[in-house]
N, C-alpha and C. Protein backbone atom coordinates (compact mmCIF):
# COMPACT_ATOMS: atom_id res chain seq x y z
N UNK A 1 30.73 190.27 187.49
CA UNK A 1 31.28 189.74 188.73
C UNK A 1 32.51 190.54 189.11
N UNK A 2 32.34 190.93 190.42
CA UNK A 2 33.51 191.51 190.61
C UNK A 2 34.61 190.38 191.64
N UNK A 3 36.16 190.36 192.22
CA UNK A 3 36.94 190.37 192.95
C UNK A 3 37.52 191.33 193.77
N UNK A 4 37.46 190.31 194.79
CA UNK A 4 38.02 191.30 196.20
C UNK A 4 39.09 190.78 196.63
N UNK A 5 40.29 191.59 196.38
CA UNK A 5 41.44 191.17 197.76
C UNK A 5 41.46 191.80 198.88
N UNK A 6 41.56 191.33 200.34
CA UNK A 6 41.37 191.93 201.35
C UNK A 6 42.34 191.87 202.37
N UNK A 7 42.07 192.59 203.42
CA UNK A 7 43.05 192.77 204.87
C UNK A 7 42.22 192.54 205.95
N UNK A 8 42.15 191.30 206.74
CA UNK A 8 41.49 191.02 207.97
C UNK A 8 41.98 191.28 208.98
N UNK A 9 41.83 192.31 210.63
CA UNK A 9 42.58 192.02 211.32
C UNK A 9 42.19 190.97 212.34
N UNK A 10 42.69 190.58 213.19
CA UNK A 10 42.20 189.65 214.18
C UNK A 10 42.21 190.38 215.32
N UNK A 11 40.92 190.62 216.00
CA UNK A 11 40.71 191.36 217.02
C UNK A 11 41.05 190.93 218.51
N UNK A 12 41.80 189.75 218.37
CA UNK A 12 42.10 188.83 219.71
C UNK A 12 43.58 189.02 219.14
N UNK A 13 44.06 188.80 218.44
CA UNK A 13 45.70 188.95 218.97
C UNK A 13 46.39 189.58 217.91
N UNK A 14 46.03 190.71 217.08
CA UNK A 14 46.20 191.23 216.30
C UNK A 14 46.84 191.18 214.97
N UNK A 15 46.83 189.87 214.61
CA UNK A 15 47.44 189.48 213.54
C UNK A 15 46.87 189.53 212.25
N UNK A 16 47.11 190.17 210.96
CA UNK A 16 46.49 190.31 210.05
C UNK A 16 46.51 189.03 208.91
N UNK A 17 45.27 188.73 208.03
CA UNK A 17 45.38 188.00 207.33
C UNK A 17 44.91 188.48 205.62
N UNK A 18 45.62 188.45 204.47
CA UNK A 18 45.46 188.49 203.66
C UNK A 18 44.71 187.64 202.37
N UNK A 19 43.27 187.80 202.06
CA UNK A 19 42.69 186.70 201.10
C UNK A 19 42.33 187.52 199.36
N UNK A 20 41.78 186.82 198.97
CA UNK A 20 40.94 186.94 197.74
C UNK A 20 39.47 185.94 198.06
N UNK A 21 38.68 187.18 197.18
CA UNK A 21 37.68 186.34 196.87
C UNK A 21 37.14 187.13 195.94
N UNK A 22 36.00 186.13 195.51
CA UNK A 22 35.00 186.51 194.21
C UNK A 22 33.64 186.57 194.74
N UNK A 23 33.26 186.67 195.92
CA UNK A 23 32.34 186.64 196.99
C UNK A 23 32.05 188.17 197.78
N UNK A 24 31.24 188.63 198.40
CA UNK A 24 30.89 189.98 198.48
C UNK A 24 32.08 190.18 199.88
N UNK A 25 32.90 191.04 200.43
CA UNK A 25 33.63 191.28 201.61
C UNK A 25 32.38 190.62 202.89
N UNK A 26 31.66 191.02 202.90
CA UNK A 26 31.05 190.76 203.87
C UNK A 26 30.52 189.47 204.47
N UNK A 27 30.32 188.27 203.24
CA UNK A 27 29.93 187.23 202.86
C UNK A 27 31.11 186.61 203.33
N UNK A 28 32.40 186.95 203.13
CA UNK A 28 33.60 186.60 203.57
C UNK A 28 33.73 186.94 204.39
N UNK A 29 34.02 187.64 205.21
CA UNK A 29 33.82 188.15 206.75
C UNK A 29 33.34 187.41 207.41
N UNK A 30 31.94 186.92 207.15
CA UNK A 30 31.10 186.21 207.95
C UNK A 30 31.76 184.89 208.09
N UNK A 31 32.22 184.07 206.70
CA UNK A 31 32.97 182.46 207.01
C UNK A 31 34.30 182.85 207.88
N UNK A 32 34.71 183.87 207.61
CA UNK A 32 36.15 183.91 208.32
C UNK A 32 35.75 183.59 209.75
N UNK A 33 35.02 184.36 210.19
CA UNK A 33 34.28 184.73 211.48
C UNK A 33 33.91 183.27 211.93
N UNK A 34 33.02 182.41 211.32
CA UNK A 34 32.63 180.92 211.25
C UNK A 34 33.70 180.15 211.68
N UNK A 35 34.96 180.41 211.16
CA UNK A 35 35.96 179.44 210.98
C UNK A 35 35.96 178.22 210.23
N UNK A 36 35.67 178.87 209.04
CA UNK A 36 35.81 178.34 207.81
C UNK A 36 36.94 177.54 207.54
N UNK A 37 38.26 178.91 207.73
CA UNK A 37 39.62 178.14 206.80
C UNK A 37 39.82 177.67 208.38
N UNK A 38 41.33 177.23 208.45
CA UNK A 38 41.89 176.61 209.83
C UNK A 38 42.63 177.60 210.32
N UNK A 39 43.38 178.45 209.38
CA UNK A 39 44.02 179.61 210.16
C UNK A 39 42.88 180.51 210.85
N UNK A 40 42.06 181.03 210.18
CA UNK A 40 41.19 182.15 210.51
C UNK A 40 40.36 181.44 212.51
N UNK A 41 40.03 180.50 211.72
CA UNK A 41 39.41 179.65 212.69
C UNK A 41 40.20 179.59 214.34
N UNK A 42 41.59 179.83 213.96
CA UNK A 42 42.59 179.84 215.29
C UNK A 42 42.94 180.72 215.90
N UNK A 43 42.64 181.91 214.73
CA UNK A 43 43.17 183.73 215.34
C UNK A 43 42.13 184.41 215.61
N UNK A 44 41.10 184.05 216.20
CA UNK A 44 39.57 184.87 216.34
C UNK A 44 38.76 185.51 215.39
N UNK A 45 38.19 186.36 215.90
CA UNK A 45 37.25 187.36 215.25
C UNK A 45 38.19 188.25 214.61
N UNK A 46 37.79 188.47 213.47
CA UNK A 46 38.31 189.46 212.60
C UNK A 46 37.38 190.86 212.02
N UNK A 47 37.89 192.04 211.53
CA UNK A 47 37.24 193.02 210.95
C UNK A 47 38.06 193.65 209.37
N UNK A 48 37.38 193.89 208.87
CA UNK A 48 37.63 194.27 207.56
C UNK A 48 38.83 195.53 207.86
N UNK A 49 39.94 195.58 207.25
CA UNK A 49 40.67 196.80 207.72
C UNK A 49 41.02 197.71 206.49
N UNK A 50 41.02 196.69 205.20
CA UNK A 50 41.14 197.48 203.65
C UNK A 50 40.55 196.06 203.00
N UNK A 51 40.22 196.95 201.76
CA UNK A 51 40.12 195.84 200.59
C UNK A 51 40.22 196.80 199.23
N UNK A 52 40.17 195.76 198.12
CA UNK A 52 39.90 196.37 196.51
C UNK A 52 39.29 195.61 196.07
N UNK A 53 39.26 195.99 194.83
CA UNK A 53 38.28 195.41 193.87
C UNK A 53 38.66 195.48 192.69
N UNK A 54 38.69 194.53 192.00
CA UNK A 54 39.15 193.89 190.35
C UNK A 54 37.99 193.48 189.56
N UNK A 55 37.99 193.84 188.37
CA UNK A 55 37.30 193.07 187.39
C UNK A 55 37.30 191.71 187.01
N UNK A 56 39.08 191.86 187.15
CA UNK A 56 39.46 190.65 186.25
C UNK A 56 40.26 189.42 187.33
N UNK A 57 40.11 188.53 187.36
CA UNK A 57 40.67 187.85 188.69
C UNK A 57 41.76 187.49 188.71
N UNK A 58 42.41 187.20 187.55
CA UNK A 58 44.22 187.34 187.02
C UNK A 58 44.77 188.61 188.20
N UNK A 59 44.14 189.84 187.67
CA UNK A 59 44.71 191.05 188.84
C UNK A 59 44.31 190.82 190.53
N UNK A 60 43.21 190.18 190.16
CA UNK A 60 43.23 190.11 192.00
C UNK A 60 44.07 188.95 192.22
N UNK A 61 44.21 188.04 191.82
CA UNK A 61 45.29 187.04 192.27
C UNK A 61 46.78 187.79 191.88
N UNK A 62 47.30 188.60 191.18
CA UNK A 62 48.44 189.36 191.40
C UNK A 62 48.61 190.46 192.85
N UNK A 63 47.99 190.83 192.63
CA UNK A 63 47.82 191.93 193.73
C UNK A 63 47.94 190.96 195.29
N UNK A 64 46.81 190.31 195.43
CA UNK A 64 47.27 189.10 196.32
C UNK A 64 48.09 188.75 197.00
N UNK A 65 48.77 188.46 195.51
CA UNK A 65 50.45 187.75 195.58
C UNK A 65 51.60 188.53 195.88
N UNK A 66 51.27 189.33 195.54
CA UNK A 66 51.96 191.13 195.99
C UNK A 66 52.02 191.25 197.59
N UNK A 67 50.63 191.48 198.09
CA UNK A 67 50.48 191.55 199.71
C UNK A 67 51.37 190.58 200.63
N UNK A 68 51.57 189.64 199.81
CA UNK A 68 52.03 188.74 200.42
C UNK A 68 53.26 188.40 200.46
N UNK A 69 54.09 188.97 199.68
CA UNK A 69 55.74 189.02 199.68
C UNK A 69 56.25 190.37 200.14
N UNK A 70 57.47 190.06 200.36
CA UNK A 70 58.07 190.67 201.33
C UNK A 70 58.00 192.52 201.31
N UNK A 71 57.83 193.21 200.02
CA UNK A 71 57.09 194.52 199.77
C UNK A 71 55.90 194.63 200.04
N UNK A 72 55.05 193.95 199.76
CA UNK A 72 53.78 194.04 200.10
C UNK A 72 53.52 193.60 201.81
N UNK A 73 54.21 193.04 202.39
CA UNK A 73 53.75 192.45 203.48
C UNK A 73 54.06 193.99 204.57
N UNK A 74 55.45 194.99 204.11
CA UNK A 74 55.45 196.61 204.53
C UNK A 74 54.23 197.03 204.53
N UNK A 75 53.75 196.83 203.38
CA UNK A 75 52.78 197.91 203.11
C UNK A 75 51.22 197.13 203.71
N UNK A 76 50.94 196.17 204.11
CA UNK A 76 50.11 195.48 205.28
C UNK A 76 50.50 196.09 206.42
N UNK A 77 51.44 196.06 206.60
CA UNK A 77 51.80 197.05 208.15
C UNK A 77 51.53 197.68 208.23
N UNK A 78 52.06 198.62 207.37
CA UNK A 78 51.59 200.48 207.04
C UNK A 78 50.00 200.68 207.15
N UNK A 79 49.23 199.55 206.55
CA UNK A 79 47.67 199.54 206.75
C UNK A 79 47.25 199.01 207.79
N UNK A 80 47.77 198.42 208.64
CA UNK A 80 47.24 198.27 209.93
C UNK A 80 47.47 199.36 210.98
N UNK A 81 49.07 199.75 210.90
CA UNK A 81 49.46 200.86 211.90
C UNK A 81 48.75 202.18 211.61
N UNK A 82 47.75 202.14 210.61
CA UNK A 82 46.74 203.48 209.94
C UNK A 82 45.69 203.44 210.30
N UNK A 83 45.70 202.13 210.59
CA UNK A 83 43.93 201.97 210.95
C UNK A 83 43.10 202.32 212.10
């Protein structure tokens, strides 16, 4: 089994969202798209903009957690303003 942490952008108002899963990117894509969670569900359609991949899910929930504080949230920028 692999893990994925990812970078969604939102194609309606450009706001990016950061997840994990243990589910294929695409499989996830699709619920985001659904409006699954409540955020995703409020910021539109989204597209895959980066992701990785972990073995072990300890590292994808670090890495994660990384994207998501205040160094990592630069370097979300840096990957959107690239894209």
């Amino acid at each position: 089994m692999m893990y994925y942490v990812y970078i969604l952008l939102s194609e309606g108002n450009g706001k990016t969202y950061v997840g994990y899963t243990a589910k294929s990117i695409e499989e996830r894509l699709k619920e985001h798209n659904q409006g699954v969670s409540s955020w995703t569900s409020c910021n539109g359609s989204f597209k895959v903009i980066y992701y990785e991949s972990y073995f072990f899910k300890k590292d994808a929930l670090h890495r994660e957690k990384f994207l998501k504080s205040g160094v990592g949230k630069k370097l979300v920028r840096l990957i959107k303003e690239n894209f």
